[in-house]
N, C-alpha and C. Protein backbone atom coordinates (compact mmCIF):
# COMPACT_ATOMS: atom_id res chain seq x y z
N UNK A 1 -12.42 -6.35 19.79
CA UNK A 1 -11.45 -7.26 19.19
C UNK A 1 -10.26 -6.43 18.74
N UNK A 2 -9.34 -6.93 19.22
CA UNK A 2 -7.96 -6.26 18.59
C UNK A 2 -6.83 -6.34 17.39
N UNK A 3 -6.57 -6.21 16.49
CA UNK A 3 -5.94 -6.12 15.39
C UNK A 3 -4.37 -6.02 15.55
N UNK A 4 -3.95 -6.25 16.57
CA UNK A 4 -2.81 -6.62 16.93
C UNK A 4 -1.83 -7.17 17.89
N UNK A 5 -0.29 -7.72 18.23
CA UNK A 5 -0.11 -8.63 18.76
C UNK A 5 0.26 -8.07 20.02
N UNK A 6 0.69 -8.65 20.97
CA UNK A 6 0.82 -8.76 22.51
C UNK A 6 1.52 -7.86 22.57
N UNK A 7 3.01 -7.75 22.05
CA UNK A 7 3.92 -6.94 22.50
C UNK A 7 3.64 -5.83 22.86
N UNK A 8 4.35 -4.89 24.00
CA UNK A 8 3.76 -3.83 24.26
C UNK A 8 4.68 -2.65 23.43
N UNK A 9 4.00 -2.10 22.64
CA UNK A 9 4.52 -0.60 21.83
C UNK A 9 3.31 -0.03 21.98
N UNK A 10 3.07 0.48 22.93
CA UNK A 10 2.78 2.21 23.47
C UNK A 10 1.06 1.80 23.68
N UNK A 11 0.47 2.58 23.74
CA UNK A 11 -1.19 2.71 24.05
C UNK A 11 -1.76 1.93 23.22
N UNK A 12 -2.67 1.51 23.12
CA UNK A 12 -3.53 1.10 21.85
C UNK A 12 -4.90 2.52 21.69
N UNK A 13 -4.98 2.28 20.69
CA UNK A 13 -5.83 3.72 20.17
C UNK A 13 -6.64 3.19 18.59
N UNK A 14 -7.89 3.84 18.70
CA UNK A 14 -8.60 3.56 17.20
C UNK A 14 -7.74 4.05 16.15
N UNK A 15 -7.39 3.84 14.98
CA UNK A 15 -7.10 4.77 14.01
C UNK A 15 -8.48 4.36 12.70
N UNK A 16 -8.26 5.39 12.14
CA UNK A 16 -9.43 5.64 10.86
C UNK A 16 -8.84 4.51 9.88
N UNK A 17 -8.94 3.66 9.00
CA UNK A 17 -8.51 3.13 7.96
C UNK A 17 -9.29 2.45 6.47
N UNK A 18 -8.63 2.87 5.47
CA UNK A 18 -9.04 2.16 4.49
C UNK A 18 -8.97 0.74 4.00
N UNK A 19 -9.49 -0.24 3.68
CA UNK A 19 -8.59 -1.48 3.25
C UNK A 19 -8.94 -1.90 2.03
N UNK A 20 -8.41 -2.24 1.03
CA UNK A 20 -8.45 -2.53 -0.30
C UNK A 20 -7.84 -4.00 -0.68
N UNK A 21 -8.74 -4.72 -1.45
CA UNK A 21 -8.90 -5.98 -1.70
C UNK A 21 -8.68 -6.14 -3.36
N UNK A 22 -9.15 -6.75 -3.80
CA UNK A 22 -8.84 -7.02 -5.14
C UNK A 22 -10.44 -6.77 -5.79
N UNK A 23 -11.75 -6.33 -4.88
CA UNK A 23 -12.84 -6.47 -4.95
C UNK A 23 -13.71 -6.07 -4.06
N UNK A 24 -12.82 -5.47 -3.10
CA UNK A 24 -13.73 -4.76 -1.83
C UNK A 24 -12.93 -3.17 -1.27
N UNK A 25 -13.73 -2.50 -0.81
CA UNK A 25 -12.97 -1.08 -0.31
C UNK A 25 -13.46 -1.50 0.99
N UNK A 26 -12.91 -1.54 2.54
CA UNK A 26 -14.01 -1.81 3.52
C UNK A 26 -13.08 -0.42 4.71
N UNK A 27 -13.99 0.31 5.05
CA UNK A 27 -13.43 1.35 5.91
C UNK A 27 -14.14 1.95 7.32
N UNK A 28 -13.58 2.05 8.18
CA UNK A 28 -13.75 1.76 9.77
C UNK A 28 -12.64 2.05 10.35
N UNK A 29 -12.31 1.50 11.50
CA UNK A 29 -11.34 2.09 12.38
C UNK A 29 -10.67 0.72 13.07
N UNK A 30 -9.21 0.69 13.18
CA UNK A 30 -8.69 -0.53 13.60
C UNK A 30 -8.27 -0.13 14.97
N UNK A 31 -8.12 -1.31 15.99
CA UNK A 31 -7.08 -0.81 17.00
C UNK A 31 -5.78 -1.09 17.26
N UNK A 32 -5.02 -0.10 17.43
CA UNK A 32 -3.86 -0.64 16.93
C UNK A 32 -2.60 0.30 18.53
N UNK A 33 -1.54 -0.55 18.41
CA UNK A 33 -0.70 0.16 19.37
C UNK A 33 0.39 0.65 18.46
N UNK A 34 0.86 0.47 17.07
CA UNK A 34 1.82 0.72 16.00
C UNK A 34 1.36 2.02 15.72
N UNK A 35 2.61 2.87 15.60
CA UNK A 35 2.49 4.57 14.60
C UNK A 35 2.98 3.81 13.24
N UNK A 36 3.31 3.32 12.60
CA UNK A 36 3.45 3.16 11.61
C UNK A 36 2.76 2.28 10.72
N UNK A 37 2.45 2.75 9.61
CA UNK A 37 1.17 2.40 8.95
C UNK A 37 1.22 0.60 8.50
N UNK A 38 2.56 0.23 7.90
CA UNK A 38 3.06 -1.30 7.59
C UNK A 38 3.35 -1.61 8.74
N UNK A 39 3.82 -1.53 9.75
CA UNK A 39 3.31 -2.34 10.85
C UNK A 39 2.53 -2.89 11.26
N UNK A 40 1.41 -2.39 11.28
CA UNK A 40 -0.20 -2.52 11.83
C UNK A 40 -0.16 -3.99 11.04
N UNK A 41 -0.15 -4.09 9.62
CA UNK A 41 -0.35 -5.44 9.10
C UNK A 41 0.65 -6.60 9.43
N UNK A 42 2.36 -5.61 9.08
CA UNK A 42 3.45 -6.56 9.05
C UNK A 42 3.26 -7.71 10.82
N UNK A 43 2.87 -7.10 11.82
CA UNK A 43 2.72 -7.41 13.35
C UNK A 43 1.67 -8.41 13.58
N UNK A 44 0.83 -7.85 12.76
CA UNK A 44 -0.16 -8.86 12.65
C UNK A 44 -0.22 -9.92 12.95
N UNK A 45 -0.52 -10.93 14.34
CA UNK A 45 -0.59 -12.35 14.84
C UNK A 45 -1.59 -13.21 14.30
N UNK A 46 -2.71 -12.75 13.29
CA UNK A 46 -3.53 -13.58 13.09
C UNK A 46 -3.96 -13.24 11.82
N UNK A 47 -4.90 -14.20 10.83
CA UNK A 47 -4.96 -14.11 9.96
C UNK A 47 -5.76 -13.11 9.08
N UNK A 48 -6.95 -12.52 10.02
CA UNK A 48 -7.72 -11.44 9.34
C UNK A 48 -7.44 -10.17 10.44
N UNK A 49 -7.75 -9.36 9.93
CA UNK A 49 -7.35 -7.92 10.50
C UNK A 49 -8.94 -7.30 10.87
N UNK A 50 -9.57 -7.27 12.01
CA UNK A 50 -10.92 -6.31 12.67
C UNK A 50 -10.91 -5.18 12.66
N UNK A 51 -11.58 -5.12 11.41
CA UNK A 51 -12.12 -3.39 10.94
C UNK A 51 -13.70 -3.29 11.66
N UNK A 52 -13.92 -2.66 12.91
CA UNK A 52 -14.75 -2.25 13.53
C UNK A 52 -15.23 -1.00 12.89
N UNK A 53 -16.95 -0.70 12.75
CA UNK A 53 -17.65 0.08 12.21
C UNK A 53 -17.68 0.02 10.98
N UNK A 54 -17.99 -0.85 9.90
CA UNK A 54 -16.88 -1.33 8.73
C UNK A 54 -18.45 -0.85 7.87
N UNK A 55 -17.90 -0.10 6.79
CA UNK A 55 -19.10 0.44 5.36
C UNK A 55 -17.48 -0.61 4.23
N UNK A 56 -18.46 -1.42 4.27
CA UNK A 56 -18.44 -2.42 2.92
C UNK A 56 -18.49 -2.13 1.69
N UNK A 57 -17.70 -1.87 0.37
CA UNK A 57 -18.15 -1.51 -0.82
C UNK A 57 -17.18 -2.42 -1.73
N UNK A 58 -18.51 -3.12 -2.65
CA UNK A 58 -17.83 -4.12 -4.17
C UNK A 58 -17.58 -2.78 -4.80
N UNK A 59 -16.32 -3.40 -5.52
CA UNK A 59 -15.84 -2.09 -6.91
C UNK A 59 -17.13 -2.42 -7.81
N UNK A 60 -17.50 -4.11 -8.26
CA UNK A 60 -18.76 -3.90 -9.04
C UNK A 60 -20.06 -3.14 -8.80
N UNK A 61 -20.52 -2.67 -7.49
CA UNK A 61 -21.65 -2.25 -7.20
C UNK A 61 -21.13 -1.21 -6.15
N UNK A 62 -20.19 -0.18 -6.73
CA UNK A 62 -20.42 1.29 -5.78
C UNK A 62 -21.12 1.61 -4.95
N UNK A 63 -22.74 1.55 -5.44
CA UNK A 63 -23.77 2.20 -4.86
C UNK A 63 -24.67 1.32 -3.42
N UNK A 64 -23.68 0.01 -3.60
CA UNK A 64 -24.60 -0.59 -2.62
C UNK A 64 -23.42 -0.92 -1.47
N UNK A 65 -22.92 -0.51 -0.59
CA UNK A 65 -22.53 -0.75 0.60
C UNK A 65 -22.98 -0.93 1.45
N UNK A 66 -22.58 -2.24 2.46
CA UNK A 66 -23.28 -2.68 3.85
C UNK A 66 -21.82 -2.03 4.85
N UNK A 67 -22.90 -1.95 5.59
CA UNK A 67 -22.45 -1.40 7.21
C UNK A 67 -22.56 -2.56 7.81
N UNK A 68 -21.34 -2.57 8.70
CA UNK A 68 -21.33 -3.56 9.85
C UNK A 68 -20.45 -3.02 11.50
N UNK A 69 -21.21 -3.96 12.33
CA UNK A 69 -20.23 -3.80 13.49
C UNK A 69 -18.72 -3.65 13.18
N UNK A 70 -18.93 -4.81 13.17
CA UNK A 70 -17.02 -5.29 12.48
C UNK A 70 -17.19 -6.02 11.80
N UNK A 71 -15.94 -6.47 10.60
CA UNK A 71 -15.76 -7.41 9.67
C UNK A 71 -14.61 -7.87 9.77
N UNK A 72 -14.39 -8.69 9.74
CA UNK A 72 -12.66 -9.49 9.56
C UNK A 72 -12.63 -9.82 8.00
N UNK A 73 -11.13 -8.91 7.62
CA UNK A 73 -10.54 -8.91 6.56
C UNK A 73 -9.45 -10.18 6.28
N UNK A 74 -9.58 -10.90 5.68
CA UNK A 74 -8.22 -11.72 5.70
C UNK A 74 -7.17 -11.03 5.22
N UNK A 75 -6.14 -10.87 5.94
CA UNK A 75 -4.78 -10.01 5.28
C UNK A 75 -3.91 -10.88 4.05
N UNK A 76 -3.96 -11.91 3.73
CA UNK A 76 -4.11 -12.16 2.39
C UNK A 76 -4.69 -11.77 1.50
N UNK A 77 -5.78 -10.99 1.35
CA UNK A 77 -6.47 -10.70 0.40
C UNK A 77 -6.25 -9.52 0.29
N UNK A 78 -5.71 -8.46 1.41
CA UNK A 78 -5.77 -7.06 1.28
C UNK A 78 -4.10 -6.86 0.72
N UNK A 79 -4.57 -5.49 -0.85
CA UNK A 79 -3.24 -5.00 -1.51
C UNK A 79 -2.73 -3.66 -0.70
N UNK A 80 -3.76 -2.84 -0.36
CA UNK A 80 -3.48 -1.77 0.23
C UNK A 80 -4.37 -1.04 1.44
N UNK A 81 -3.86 -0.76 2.63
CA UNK A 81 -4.41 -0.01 3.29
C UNK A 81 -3.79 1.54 3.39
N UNK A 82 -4.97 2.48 3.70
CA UNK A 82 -4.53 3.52 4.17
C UNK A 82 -5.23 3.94 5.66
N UNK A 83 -4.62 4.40 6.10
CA UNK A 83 -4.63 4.81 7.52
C UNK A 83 -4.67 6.30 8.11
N UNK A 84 -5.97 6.94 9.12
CA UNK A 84 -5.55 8.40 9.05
C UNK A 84 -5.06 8.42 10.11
N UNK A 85 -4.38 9.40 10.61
CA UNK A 85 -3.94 9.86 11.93
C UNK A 85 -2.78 9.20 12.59
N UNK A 86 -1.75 8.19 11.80
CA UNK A 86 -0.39 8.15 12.33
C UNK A 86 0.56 8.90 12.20
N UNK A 87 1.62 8.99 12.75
CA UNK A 87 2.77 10.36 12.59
C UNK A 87 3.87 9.75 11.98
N UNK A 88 4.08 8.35 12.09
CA UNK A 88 5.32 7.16 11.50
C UNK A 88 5.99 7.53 11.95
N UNK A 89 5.55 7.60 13.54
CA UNK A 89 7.51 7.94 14.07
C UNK A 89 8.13 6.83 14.65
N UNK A 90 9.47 6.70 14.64
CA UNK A 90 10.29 5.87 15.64
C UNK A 90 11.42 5.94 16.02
N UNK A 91 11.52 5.27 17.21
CA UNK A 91 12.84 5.90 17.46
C UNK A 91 14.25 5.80 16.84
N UNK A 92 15.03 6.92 16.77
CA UNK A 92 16.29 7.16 16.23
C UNK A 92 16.97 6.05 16.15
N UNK A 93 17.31 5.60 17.53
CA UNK A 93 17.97 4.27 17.18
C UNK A 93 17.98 3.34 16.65
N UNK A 94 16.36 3.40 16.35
CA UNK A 94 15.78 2.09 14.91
C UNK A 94 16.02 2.62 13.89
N UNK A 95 16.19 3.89 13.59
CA UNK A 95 16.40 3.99 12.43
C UNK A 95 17.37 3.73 11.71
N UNK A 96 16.97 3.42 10.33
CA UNK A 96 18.05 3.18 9.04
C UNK A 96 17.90 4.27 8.10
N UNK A 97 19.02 5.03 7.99
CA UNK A 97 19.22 5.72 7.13
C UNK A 97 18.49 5.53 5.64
N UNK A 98 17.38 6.42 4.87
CA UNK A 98 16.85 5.88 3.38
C UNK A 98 16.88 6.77 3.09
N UNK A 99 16.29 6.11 1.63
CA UNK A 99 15.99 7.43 0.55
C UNK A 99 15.16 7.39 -0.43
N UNK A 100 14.48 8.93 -0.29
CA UNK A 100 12.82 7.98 -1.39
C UNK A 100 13.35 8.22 -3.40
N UNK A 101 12.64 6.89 -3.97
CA UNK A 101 12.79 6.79 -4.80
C UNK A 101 10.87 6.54 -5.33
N UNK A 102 10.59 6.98 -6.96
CA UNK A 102 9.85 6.80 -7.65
C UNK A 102 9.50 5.71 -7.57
N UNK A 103 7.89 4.71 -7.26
CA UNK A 103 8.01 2.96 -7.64
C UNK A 103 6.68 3.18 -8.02
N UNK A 104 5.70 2.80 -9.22
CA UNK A 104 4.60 2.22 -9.24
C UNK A 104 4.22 0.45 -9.25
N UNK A 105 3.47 0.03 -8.47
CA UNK A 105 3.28 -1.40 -8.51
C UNK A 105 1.95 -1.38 -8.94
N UNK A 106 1.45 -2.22 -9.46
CA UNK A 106 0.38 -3.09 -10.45
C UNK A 106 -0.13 -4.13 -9.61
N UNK A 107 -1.25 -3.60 -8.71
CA UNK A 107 -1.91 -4.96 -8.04
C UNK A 107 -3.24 -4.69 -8.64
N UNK A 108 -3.50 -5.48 -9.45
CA UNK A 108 -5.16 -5.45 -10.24
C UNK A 108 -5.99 -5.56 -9.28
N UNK A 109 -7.09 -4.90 -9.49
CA UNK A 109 -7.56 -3.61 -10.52
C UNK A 109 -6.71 -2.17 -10.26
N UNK A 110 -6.34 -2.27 -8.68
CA UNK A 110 -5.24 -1.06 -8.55
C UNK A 110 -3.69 -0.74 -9.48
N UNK A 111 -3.61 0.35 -9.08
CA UNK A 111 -2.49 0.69 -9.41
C UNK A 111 -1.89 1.62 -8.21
N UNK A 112 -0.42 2.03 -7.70
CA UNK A 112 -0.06 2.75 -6.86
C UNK A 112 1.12 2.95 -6.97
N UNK A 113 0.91 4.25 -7.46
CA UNK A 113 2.50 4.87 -7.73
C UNK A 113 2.71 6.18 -6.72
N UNK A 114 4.01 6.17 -6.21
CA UNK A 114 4.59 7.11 -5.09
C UNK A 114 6.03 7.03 -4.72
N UNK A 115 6.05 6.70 -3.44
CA UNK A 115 7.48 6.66 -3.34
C UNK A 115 7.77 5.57 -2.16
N UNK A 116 8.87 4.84 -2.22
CA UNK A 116 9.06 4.02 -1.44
C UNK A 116 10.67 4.37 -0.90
N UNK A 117 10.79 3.91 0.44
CA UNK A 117 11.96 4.18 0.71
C UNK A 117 13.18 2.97 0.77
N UNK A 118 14.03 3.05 0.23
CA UNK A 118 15.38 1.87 0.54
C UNK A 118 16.43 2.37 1.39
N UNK A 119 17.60 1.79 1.90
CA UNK A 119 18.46 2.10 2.56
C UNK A 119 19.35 2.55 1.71
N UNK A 120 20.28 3.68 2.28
CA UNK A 120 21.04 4.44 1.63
C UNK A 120 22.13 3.15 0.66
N UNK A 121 22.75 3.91 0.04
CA UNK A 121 23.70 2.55 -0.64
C UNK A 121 23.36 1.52 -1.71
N UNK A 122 21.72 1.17 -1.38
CA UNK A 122 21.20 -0.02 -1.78
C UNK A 122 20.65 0.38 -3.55
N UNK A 123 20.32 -0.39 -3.99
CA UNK A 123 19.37 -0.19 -5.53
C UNK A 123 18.18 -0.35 -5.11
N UNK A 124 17.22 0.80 -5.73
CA UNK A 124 16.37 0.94 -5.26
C UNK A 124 15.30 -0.15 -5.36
N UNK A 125 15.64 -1.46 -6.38
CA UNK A 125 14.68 -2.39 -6.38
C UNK A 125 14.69 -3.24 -5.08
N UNK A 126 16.00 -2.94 -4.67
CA UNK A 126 16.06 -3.98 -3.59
C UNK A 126 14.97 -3.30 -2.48
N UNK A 127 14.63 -2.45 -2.49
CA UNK A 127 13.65 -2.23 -1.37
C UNK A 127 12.68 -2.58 -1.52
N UNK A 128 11.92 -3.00 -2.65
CA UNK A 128 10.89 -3.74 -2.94
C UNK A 128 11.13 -5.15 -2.92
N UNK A 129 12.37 -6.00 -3.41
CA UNK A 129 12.30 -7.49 -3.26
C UNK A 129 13.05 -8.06 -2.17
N UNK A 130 14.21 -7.37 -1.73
CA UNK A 130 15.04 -7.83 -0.65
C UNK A 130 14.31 -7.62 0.85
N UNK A 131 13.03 -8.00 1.02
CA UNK A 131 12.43 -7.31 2.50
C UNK A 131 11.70 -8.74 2.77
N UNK A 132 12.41 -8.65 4.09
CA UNK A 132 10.84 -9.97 4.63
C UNK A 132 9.88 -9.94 4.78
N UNK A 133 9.15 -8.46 5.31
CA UNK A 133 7.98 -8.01 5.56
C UNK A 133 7.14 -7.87 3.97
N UNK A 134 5.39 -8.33 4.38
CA UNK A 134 5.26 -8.78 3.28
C UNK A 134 4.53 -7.08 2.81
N UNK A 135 4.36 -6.50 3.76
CA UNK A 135 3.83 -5.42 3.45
C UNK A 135 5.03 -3.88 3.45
N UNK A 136 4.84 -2.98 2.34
CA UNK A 136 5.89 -2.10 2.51
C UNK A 136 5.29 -0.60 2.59
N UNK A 137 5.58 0.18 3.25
CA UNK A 137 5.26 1.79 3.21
C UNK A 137 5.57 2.49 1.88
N UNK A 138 4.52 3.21 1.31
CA UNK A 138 4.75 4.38 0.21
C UNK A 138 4.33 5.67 0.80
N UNK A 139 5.20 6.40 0.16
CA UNK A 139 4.81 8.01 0.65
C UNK A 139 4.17 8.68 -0.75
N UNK A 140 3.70 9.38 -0.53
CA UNK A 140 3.11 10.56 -1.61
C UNK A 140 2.24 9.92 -2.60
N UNK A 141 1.20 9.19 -2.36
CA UNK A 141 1.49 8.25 -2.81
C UNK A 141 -0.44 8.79 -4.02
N UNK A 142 -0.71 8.09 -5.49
CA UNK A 142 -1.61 8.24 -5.91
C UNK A 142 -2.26 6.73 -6.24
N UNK A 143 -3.49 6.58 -5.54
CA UNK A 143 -3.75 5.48 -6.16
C UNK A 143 -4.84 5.76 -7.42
N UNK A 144 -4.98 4.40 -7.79
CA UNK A 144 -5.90 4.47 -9.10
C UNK A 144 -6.37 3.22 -9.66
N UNK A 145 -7.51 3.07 -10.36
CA UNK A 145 -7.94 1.88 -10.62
C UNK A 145 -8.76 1.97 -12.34
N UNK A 146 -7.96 1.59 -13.19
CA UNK A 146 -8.72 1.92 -14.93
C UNK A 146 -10.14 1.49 -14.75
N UNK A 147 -10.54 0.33 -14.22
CA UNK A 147 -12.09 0.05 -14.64
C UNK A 147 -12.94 0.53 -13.35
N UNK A 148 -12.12 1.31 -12.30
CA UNK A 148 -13.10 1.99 -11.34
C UNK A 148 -12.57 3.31 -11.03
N UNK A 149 -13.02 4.38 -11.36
CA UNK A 149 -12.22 5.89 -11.35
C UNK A 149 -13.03 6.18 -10.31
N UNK A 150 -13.91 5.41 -9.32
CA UNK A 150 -14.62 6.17 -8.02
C UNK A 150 -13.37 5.65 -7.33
N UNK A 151 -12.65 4.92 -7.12
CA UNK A 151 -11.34 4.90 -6.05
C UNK A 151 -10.19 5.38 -6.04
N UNK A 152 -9.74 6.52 -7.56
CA UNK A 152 -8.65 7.78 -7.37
C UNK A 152 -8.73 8.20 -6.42
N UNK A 153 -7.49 8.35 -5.68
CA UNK A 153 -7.89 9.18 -4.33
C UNK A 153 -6.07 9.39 -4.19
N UNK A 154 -5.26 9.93 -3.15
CA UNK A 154 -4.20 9.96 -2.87
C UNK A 154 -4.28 10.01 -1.65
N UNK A 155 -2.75 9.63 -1.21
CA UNK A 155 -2.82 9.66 0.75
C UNK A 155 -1.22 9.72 0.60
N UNK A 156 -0.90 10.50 2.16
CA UNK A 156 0.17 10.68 2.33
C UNK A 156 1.32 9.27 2.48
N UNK A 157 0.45 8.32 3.50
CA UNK A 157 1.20 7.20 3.38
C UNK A 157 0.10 5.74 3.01
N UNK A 158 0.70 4.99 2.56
CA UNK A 158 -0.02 3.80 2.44
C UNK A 158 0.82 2.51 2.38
N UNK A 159 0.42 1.44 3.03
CA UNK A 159 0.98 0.03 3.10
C UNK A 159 0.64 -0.69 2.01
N UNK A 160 1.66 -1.68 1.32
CA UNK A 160 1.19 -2.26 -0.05
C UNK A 160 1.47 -3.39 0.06
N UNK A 161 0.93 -4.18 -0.03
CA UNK A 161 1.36 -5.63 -0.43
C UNK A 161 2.23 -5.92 -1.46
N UNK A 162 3.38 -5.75 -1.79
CA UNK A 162 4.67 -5.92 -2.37
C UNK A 162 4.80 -7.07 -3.19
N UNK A 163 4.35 -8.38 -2.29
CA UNK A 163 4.55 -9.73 -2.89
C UNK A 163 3.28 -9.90 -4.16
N UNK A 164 2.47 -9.09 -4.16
CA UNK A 164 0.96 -9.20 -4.89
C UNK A 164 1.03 -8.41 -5.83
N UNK A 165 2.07 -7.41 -5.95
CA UNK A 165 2.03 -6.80 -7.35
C UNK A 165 2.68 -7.78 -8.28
N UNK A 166 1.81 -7.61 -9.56
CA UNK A 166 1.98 -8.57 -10.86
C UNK A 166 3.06 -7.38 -11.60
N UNK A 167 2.95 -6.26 -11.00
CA UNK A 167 4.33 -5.35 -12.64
C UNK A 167 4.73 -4.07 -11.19
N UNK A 168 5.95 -4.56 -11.16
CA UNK A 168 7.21 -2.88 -10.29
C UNK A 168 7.75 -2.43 -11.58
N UNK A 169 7.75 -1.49 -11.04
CA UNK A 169 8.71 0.06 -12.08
C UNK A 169 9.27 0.69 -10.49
N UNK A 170 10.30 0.46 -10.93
CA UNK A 170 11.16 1.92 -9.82
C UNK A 170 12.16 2.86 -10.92
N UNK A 171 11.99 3.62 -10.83
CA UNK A 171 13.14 5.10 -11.12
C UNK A 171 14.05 4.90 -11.35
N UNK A 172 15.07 5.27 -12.51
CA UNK A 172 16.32 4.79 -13.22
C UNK A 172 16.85 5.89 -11.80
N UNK A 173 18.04 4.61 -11.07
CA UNK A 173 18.83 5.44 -10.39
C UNK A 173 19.72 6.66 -10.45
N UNK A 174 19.72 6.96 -11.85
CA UNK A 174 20.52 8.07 -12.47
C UNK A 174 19.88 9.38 -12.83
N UNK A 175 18.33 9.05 -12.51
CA UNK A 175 17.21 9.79 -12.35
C UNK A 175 16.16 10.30 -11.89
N UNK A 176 16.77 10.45 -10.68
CA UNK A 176 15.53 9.89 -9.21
C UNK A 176 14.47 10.42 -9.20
N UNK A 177 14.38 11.81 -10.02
CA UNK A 177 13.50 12.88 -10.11
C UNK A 177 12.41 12.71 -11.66
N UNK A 178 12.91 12.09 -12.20
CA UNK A 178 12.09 11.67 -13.59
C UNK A 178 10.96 10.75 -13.08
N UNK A 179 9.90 11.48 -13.38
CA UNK A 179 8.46 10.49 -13.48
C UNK A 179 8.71 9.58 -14.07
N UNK A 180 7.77 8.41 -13.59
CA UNK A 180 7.52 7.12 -14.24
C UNK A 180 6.92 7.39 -15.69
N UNK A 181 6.84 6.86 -16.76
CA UNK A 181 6.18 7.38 -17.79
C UNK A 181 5.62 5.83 -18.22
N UNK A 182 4.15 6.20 -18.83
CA UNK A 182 3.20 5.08 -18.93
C UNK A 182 3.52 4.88 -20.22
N UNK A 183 3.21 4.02 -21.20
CA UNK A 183 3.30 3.23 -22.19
C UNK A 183 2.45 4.51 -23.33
N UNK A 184 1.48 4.52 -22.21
CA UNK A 184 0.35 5.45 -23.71
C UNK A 184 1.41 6.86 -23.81
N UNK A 185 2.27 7.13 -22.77
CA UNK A 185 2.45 8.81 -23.11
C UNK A 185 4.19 7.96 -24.01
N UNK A 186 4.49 7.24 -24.44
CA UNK A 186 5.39 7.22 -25.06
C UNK A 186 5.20 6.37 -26.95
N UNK A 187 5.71 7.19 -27.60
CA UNK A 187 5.22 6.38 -29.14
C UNK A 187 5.89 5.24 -29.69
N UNK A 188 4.90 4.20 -29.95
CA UNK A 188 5.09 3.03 -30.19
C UNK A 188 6.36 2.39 -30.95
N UNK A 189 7.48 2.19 -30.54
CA UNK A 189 8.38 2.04 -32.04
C UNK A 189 8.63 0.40 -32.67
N UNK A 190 8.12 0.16 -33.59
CA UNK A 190 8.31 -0.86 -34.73
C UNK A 190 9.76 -1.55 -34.74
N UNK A 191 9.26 -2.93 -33.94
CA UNK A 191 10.95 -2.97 -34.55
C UNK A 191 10.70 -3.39 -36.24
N UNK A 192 11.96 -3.39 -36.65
CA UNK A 192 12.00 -3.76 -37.95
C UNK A 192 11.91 -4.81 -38.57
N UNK A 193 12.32 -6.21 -37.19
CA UNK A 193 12.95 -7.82 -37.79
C UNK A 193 11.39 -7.69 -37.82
N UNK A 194 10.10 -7.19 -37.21
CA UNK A 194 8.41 -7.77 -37.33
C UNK A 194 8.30 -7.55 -38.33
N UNK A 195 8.41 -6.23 -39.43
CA UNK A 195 7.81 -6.09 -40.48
C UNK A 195 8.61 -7.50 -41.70
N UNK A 196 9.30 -8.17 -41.57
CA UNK A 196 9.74 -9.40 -42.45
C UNK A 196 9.49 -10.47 -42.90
């Protein structure tokens, strides 16, 4: 079964992949003819995505994963995949000039902060809300999950479901290089009109 649509872009080939749900990790190998990792989903003609050779795991029960032939994922449900062995190349002429900026997004129980790219010129939020595609590429990217620390992990690139994060932070443009900073590493300040 194939995981993607008719058009012809180049060979089709297994790649390794992760897929992340709001409640499932499921990992196997897709087939795909796309080098680029948000493609594979954004191309997508149908509604679940065939993860062949698929080890099944609930975030509630770590320890118990099922193996299957294949499983069909509904791509509605999935926040993030990662993918091994693409190069994300394309050709020059498709390309649009970008530039990576700082973004963490908030898709519960995950979290995924890295870098996302916008077009030169643009504010960098707009690369997160101004896109049709529902899925977007991060580079460098760390994920993380507070009530499950067995799914820290990092990957070079990963596809996110954009429309499904509940909280974006991108990088004060005047600061491209300043980490995101979390709530706990900064001290609480009082306003004054509460204490009245």
């Amino acid at each position: 079964m194939s995981s993607f649509g008719t058009g012809g872009f180049g060979t089709a080939r297994a790649v390794s992949v992760d897929v992340y749900t709001d409640a499932y990790r499921i990992a196997g190998t897709v087939e795909t003819r796309f080098s680029r990792v948000a493609e594979i989903l954004n191309q997508l003609t149908g509604a679940h995505l065939a993860v062949e050779s698929a080890t099944i795991t609930e975030y509630s029960d770590p320890g118990g994963s099922r193996v299957a032939l294949s499983a069909l994922v509904a791509v509605d449900s999935i926040l993030v995949m990662i993918v091994s062995g693409l190069d994300g190349g394309t050709s020059t002429e498709m390309r649009v000039p970008k530039r990576p900026v700082r973004a963490e997004l908030s898709l519960p129980p995950l979290r995924v902060t890295g870098r996302i790219h916008v077009a030169e010129g643009s504010r960098p939020i707009d690369g997160l809300l101004n896109m049709p595609d529902r899925f977007v590429a991060m580079t460098d990217v760390t994920l993380s999950a507070a009530g499950h620390p067995e799914l820290e992990r990092t990957a070079s690139v990963v596809a996110v479901r954009r429309d499904r994060a509940q909280v974006l932070l991108v990088a004060d443009e005047e600061h491209p290089d300043e980490p995101l900073v979390s709530a706990s590493d900064r001290p609480f300040e009082r306003d004054e009109r509460d204490e009245d």
